[in-house]
N, C-alpha and C. Protein backbone atom coordinates (compact mmCIF):
# COMPACT_ATOMS: atom_id res chain seq x y z
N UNK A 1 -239.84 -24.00 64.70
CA UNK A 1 -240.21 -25.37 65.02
C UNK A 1 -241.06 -25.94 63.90
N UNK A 2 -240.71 -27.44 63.58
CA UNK A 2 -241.83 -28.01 62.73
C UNK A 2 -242.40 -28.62 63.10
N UNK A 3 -244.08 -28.92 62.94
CA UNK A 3 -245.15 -28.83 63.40
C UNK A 3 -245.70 -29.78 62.62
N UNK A 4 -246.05 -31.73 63.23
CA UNK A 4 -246.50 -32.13 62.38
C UNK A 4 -247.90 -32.50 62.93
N UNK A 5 -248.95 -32.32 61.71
CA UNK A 5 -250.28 -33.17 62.50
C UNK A 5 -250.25 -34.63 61.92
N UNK A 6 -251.27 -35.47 62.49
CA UNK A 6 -251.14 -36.78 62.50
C UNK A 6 -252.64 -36.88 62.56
N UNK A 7 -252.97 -37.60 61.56
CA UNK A 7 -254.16 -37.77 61.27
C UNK A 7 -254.49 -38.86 61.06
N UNK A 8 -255.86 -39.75 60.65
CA UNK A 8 -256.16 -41.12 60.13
C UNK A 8 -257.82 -41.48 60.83
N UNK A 9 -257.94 -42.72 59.97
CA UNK A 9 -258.98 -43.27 60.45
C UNK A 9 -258.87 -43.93 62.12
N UNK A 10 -259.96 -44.13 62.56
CA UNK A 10 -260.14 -45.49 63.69
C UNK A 10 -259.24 -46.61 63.83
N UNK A 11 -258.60 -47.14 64.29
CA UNK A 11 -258.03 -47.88 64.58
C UNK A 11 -256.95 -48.40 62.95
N UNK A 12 -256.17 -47.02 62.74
CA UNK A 12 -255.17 -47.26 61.69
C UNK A 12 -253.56 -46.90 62.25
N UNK A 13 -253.92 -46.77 63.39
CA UNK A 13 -252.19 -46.71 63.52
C UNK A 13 -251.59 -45.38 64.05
N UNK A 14 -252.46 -44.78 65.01
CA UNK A 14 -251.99 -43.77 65.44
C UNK A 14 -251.65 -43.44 66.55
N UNK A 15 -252.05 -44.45 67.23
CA UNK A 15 -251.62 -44.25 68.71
C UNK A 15 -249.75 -44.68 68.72
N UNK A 16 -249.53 -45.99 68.14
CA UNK A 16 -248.92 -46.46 67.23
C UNK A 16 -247.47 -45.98 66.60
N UNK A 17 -248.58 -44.53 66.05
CA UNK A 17 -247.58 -43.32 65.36
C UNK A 17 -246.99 -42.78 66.68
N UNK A 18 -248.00 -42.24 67.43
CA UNK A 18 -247.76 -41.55 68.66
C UNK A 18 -245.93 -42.47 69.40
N UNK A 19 -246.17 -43.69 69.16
CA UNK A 19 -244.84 -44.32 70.17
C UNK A 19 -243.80 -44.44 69.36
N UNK A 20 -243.88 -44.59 68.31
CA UNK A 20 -242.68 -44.88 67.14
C UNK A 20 -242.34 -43.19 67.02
N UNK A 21 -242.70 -42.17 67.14
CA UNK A 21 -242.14 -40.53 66.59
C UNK A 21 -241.54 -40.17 68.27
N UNK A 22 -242.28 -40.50 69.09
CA UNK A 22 -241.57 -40.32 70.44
C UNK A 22 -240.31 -41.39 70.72
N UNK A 23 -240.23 -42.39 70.18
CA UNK A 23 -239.12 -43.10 70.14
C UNK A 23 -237.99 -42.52 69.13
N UNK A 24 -238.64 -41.74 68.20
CA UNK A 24 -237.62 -40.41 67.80
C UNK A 24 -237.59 -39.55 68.42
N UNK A 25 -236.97 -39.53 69.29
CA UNK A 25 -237.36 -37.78 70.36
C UNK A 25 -237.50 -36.63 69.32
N UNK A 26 -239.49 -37.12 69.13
CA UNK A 26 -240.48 -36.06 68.52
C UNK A 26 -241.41 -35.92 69.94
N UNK A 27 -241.39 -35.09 70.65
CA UNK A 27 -242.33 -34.71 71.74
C UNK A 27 -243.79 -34.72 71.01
N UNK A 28 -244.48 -35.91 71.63
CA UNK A 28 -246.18 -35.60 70.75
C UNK A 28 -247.42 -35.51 71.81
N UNK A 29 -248.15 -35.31 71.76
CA UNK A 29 -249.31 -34.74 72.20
C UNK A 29 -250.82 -35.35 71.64
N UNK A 30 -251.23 -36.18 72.06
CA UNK A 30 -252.32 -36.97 71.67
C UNK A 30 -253.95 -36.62 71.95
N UNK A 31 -254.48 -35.92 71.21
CA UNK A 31 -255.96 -35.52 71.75
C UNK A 31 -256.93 -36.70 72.22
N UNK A 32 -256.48 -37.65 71.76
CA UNK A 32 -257.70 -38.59 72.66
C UNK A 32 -256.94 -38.75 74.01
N UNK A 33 -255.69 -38.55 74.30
CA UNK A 33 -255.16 -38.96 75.83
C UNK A 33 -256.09 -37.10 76.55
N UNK A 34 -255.79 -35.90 75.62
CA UNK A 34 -256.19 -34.93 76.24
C UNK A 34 -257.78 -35.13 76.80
N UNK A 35 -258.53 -35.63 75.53
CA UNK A 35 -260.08 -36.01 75.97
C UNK A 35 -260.18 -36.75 77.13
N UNK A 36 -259.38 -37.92 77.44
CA UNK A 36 -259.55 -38.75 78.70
C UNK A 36 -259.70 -37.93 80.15
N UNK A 37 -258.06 -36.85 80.13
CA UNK A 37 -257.66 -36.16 80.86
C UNK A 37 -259.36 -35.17 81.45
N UNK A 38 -259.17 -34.51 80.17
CA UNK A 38 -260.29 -33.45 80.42
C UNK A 38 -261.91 -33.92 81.35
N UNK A 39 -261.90 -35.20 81.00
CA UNK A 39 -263.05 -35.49 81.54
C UNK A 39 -262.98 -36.39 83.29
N UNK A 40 -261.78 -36.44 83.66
CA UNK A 40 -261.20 -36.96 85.03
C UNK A 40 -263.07 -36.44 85.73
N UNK A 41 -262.75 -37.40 86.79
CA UNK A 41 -263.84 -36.86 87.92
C UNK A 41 -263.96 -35.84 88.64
N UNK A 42 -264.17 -35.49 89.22
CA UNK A 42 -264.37 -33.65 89.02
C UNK A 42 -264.23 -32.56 88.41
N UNK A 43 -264.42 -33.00 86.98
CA UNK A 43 -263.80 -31.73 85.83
C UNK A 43 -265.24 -31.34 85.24
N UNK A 44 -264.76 -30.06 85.25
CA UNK A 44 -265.81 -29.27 84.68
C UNK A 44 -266.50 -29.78 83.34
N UNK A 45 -265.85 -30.12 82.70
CA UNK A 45 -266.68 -30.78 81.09
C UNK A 45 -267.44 -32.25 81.79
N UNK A 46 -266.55 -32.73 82.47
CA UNK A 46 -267.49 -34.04 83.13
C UNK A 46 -268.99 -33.52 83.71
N UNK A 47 -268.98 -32.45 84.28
CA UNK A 47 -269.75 -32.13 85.02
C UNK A 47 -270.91 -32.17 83.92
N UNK A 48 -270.42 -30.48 82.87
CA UNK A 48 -271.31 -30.58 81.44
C UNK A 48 -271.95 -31.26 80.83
N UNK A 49 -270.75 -32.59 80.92
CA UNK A 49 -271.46 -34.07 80.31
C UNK A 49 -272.41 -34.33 81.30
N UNK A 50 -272.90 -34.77 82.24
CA UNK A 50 -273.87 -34.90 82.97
C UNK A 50 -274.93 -34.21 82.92
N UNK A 51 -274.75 -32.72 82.86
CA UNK A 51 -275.79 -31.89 82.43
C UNK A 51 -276.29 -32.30 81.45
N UNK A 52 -275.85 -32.32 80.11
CA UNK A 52 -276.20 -32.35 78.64
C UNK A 52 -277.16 -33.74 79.05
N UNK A 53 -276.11 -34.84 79.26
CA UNK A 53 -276.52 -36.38 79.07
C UNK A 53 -277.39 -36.72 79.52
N UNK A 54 -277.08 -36.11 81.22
CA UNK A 54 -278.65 -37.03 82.29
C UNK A 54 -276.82 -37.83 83.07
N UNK A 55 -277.69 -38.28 84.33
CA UNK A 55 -276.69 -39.52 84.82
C UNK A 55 -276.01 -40.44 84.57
N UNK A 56 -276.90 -41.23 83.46
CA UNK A 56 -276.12 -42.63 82.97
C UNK A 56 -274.82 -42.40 82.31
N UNK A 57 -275.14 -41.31 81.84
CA UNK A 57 -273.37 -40.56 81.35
C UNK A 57 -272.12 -40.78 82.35
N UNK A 58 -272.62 -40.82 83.74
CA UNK A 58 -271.37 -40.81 84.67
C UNK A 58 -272.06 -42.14 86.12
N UNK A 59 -271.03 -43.45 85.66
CA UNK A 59 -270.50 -44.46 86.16
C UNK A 59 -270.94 -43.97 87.91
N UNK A 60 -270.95 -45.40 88.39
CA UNK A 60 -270.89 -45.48 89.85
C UNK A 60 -269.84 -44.68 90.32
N UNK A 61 -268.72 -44.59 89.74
CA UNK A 61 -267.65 -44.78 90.78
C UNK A 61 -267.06 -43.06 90.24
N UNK A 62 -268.17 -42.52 89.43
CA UNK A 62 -267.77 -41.20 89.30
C UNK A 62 -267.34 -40.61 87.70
N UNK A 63 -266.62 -41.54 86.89
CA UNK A 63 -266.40 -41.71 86.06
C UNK A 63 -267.39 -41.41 84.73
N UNK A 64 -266.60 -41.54 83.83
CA UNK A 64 -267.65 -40.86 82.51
C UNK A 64 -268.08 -42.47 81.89
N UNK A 65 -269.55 -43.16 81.70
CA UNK A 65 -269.33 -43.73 81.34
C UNK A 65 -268.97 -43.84 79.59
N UNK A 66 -267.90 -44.38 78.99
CA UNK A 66 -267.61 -43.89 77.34
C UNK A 66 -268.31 -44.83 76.75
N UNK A 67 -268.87 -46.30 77.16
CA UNK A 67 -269.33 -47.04 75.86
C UNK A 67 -270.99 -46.72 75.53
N UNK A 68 -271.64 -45.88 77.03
CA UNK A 68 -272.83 -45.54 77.46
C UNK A 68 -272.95 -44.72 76.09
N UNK A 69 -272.14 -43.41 76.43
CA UNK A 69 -272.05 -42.23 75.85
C UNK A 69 -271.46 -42.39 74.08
N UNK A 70 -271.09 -43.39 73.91
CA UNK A 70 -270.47 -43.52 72.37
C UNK A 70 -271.80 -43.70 71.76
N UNK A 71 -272.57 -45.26 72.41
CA UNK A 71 -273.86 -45.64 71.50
C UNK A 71 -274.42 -44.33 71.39
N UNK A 72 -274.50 -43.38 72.19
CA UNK A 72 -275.86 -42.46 72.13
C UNK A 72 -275.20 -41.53 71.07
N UNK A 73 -273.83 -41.35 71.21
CA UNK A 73 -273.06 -40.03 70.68
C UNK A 73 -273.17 -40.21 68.57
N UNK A 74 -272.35 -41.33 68.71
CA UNK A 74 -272.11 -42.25 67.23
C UNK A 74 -273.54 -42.71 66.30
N UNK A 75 -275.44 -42.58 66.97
CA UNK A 75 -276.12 -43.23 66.48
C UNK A 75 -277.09 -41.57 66.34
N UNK A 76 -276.45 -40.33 66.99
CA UNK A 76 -277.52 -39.10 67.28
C UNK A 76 -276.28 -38.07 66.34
N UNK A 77 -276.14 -37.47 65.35
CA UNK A 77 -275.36 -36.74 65.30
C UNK A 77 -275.10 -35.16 66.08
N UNK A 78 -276.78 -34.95 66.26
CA UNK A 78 -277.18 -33.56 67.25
C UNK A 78 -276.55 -34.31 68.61
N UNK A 79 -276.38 -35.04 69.06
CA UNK A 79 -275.92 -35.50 70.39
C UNK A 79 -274.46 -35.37 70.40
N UNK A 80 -273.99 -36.05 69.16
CA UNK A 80 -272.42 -36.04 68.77
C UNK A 80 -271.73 -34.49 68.93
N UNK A 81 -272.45 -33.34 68.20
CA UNK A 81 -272.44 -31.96 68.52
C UNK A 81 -272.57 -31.55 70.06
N UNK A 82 -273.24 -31.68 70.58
CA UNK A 82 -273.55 -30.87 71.65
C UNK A 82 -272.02 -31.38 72.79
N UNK A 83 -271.70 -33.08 72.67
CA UNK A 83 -270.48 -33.50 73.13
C UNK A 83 -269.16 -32.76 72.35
N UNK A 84 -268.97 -32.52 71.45
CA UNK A 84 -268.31 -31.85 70.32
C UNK A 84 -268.03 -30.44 70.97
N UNK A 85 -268.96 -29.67 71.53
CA UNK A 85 -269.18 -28.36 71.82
C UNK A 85 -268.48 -28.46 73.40
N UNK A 86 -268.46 -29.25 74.34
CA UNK A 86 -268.04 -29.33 75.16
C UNK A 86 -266.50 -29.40 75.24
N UNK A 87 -266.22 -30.79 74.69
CA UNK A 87 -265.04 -31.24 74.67
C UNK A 87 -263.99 -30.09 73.90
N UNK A 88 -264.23 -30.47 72.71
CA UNK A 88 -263.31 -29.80 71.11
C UNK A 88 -263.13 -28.36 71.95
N UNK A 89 -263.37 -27.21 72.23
CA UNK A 89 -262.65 -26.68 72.20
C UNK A 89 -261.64 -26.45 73.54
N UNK A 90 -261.72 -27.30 74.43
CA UNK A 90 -261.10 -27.49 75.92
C UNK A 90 -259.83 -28.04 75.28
N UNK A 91 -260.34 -29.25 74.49
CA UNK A 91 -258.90 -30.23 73.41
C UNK A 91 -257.93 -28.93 72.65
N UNK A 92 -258.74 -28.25 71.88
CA UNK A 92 -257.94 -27.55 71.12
C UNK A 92 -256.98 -26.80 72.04
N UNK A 93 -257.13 -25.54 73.51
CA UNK A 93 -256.89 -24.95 73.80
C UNK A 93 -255.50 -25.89 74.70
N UNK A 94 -255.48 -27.05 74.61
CA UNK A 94 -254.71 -27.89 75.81
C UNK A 94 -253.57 -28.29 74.50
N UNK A 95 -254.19 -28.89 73.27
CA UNK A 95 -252.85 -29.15 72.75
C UNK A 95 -252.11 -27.90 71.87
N UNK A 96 -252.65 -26.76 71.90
CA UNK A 96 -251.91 -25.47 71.43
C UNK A 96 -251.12 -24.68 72.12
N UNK A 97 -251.81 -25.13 73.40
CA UNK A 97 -250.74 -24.46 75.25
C UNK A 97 -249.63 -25.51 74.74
N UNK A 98 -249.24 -26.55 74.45
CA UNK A 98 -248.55 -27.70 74.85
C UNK A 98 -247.82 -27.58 73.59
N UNK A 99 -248.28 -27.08 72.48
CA UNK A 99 -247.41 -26.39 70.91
C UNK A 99 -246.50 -24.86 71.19
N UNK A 100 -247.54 -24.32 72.01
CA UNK A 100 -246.35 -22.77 72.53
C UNK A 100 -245.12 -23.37 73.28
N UNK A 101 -246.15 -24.11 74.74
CA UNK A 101 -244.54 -24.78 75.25
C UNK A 101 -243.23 -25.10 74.58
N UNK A 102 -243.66 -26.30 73.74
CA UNK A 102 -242.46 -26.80 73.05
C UNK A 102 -241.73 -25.27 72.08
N UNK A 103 -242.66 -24.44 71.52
CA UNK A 103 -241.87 -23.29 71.11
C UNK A 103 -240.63 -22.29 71.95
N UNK A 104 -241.47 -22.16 73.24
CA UNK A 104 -240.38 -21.51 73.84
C UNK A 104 -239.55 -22.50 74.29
N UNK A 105 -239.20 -23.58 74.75
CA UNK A 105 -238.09 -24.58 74.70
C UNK A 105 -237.34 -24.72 74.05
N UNK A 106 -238.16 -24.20 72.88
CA UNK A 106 -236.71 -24.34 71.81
C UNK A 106 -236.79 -25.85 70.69
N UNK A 107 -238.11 -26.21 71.29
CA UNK A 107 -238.18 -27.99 70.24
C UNK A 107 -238.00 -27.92 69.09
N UNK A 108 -237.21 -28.38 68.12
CA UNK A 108 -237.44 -28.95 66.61
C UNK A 108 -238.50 -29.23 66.40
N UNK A 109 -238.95 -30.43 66.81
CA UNK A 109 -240.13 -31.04 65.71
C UNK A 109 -241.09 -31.27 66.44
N UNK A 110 -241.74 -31.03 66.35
CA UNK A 110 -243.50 -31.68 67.66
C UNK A 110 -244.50 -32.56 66.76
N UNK A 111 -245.03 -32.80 67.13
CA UNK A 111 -246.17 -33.66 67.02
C UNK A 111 -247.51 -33.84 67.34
N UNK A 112 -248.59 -33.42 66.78
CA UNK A 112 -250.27 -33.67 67.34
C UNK A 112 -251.22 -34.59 66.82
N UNK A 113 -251.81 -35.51 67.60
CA UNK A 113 -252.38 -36.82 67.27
C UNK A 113 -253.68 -36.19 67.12
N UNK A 114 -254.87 -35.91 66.02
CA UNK A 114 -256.04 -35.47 66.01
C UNK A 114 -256.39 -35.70 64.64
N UNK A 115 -257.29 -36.94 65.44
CA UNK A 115 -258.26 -37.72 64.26
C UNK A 115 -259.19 -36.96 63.88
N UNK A 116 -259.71 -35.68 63.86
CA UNK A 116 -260.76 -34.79 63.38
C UNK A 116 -259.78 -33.24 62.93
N UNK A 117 -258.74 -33.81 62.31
CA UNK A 117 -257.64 -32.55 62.19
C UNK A 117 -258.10 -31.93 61.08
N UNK A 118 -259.04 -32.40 60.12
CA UNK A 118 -259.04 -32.58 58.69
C UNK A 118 -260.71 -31.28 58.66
N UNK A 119 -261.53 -32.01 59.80
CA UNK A 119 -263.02 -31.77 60.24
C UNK A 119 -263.20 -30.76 61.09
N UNK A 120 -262.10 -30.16 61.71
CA UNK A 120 -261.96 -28.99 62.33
C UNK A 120 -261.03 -28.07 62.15
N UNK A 121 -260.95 -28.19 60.77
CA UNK A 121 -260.49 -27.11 60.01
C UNK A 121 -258.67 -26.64 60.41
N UNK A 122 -257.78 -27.71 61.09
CA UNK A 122 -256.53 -27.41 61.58
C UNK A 122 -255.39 -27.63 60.89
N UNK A 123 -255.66 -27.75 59.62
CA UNK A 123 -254.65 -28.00 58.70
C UNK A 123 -253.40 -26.95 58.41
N UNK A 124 -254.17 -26.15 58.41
CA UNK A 124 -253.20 -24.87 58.61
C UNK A 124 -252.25 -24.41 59.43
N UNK A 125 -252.58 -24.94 60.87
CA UNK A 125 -252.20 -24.61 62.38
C UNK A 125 -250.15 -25.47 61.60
N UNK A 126 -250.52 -26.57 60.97
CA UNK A 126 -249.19 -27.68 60.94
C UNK A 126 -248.16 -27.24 59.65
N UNK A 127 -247.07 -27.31 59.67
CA UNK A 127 -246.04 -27.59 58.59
C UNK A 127 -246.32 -28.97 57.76
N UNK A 128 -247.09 -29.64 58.48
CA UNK A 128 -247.23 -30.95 57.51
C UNK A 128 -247.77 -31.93 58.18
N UNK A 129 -248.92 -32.26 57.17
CA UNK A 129 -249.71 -33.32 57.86
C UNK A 129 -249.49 -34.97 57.29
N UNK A 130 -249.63 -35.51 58.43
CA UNK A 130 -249.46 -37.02 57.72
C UNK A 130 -250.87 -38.15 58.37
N UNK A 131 -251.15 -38.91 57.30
CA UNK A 131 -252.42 -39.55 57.47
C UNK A 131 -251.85 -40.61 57.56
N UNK A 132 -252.08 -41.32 58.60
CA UNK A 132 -252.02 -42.85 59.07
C UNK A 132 -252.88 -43.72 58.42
N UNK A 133 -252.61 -44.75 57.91
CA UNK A 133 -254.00 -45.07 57.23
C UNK A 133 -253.84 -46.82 56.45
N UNK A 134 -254.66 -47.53 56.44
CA UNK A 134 -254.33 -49.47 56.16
C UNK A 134 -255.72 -49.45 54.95
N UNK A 135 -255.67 -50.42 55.07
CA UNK A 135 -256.89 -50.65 54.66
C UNK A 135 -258.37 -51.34 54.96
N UNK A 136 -259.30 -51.11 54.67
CA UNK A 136 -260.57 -50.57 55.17
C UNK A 136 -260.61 -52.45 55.99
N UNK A 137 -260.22 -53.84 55.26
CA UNK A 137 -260.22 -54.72 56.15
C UNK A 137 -259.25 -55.02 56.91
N UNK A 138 -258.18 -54.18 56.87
CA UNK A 138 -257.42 -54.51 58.12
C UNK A 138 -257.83 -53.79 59.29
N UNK A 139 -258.23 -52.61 58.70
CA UNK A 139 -259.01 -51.75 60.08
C UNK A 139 -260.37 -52.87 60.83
N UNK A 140 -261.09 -53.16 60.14
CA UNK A 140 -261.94 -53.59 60.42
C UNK A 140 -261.64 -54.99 61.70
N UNK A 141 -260.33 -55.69 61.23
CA UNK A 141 -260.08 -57.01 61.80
C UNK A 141 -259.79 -56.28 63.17
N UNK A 142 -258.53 -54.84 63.04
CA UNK A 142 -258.32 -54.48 64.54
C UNK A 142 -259.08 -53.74 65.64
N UNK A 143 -260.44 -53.51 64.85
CA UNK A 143 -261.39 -52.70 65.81
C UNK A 143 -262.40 -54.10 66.06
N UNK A 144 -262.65 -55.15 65.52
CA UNK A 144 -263.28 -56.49 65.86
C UNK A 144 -262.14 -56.85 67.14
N UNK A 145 -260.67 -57.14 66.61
CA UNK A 145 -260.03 -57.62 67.58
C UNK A 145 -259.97 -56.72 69.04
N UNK A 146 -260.53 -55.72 69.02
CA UNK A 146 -260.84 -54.46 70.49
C UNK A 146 -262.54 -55.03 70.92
N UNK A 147 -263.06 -56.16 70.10
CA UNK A 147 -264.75 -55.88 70.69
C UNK A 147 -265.79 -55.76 69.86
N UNK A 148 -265.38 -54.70 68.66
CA UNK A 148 -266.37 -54.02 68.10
C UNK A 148 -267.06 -54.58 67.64
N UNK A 149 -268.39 -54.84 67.18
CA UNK A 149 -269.16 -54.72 66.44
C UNK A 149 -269.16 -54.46 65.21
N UNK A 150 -269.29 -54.91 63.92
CA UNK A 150 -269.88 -53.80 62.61
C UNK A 150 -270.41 -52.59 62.92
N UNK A 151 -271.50 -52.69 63.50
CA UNK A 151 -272.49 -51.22 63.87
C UNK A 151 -271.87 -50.57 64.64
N UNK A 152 -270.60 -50.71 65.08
CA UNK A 152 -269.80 -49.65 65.87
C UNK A 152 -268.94 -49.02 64.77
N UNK A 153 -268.14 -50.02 64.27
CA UNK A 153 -267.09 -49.41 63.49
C UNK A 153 -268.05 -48.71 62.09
N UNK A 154 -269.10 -49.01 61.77
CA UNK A 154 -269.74 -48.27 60.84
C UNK A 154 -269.85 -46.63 61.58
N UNK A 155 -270.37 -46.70 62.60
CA UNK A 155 -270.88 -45.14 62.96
C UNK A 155 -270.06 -44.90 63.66
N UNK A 156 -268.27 -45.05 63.69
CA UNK A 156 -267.64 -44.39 64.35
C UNK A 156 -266.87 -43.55 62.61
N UNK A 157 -266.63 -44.89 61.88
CA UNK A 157 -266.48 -44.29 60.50
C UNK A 157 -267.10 -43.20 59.83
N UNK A 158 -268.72 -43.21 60.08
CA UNK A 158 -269.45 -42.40 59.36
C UNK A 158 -269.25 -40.93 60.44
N UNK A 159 -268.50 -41.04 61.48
CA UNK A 159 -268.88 -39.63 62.21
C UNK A 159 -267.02 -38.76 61.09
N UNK A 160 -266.41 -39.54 60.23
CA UNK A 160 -265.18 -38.71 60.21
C UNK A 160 -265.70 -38.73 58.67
N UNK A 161 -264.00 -37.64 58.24
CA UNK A 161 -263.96 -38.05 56.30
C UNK A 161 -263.84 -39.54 56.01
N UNK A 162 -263.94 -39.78 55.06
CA UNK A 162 -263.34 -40.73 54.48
C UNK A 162 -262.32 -40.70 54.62
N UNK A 163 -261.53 -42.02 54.57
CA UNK A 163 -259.94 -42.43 54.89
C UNK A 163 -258.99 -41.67 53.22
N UNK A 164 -259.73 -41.85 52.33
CA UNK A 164 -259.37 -41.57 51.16
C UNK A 164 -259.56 -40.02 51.19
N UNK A 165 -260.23 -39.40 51.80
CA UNK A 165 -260.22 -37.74 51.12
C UNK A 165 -259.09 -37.55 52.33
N UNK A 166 -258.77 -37.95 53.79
CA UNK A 166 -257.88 -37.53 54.77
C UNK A 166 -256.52 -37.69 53.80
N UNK A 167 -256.55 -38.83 53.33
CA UNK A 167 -255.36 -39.80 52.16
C UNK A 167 -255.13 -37.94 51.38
N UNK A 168 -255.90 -37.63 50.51
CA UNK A 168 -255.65 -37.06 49.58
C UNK A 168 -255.45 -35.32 49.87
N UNK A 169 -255.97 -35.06 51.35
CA UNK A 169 -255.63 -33.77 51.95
C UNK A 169 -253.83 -33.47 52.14
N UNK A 170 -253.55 -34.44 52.73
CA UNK A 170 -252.17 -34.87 53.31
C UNK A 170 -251.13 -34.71 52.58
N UNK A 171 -250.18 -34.01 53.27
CA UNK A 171 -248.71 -34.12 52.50
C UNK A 171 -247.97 -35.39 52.34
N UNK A 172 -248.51 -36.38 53.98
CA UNK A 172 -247.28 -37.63 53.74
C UNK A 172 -248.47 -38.76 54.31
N UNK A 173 -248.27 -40.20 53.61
CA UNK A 173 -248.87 -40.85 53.92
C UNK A 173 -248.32 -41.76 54.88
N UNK A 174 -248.50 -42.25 55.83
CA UNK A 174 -248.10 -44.09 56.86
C UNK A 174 -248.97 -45.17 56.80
N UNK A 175 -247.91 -45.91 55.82
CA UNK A 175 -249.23 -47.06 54.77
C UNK A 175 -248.53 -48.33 56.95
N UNK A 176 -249.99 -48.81 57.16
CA UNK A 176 -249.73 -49.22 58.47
C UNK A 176 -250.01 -50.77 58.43
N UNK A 177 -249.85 -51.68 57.24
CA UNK A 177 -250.08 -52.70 57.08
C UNK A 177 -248.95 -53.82 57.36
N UNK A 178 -247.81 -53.02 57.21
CA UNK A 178 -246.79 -54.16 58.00
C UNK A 178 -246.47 -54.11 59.24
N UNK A 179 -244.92 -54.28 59.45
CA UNK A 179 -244.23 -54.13 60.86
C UNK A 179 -244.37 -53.23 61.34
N UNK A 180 -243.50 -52.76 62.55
CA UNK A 180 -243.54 -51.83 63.45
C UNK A 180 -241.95 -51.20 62.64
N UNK A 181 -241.61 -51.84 62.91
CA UNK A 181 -240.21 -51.64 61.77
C UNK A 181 -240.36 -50.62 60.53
N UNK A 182 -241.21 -51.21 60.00
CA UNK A 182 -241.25 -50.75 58.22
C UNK A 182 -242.25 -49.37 59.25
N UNK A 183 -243.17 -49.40 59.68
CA UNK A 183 -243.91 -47.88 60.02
C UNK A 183 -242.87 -46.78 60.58
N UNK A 184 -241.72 -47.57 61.23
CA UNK A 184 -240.47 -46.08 61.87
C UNK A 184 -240.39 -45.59 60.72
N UNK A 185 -239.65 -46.93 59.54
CA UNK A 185 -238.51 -46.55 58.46
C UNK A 185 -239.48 -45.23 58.50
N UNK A 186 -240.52 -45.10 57.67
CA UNK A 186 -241.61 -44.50 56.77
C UNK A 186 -241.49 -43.35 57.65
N UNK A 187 -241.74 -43.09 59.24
CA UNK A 187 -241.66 -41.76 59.65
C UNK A 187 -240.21 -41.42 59.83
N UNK A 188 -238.86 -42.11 59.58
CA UNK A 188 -237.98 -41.79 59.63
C UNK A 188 -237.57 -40.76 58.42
N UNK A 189 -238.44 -41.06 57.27
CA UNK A 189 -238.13 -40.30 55.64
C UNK A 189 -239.14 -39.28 56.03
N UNK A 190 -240.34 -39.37 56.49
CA UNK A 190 -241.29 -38.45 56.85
C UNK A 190 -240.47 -37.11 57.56
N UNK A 191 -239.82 -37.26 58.96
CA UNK A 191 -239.10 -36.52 59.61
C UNK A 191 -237.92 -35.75 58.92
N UNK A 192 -237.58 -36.36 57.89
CA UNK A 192 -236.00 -36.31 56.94
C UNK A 192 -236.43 -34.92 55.70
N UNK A 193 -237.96 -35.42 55.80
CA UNK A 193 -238.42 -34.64 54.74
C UNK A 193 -239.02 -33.43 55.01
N UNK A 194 -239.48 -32.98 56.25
CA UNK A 194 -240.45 -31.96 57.03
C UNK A 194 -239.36 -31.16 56.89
């Protein structure tokens, strides 16, 4: 089986990637959908998070709160860790169960969405990595157009590599500044080429 990771900055095009490679029947696997999962209401890391955090971490209605937990996570890097220590390796162990799967099935090509692929040392785990990636003001316009802040998208930036060293780790790049169109073509040669 070939094994691609999918990497990139904040809001460059990966979720994005995630629907355009599954619209190639590439079976993919997204660690921020696993992070959501993992932290459901009654889950043990939720729980953790509460421990670690204190309450305000977890919403009325049971829930984790994430924009609570980002300011504190994104502005403390020892805070960012101790969430890191919880989560990351529950993530790792869920999308590597979900990489054996597709092995014994018999899949061609798979796919793993993990924006810290570079930062947790998983480069190796893939046949080939590809970095999603625009440029630094187009990112900027689509994490404003979600809400953000400057002071968000600064310390969500400063928690990864640089877009340029992910750029220069990588076997294949997905320049994400045009269509939806022109981003298949690009994983269509990507796939052609793995």
């Amino acid at each position: 089986m070939r094994l691609i990771g999918v990497t990139g900055g904040i809001g460059m095009g990966k979720s994005a990637a995630a629907t355009l490679l599954a619209a190639q029947n590439v079976p993919v696997v997204d660690t921020d959908d696993l992070a959501r999962q993992l932290v459901a209401p009654g889950s043990q890391a939720l729980s953790e998070i509460r421990t670690m955090f204190g309450p305000d971490s977890i919403g009325p209605d049971g829930t984790l709160e994430r924009r609570w937990l980002a300011q504190r996570v994104f502005s403390d890097p020892v805070a960012r860790g101790h969430l890191e220590q919880i989560l990351h390796p529950r993530i790792a162990a869920a999308w590597r169960a979900e990489v054996e799967r597709w092995r014994r099935d018999g899949t061609a090509t798979g796919a793993v969405v993990i924006p810290l692929l570079f930062e947790k040392g998983y480069g190796p785990e893939f046949d080939a990595v590809v970095c999603v990636a625009c440029s630094g003001g187009t990112q900027r316009h689509r994490l404003r157009e979600r809400g953000w802040s400057e002071e968000q998208i600064e310390a969500r930036n400063s928690a990864q590599l640089d877009v340029p060293e992910k750029v220069s780790r990588s076997r294949f790049v997905v320049w994400t500044e045009g269509s939806l169109q022109a981003h298949a073509g690009q994983w269509r040669r990507v796939l052609d080429r793995v």
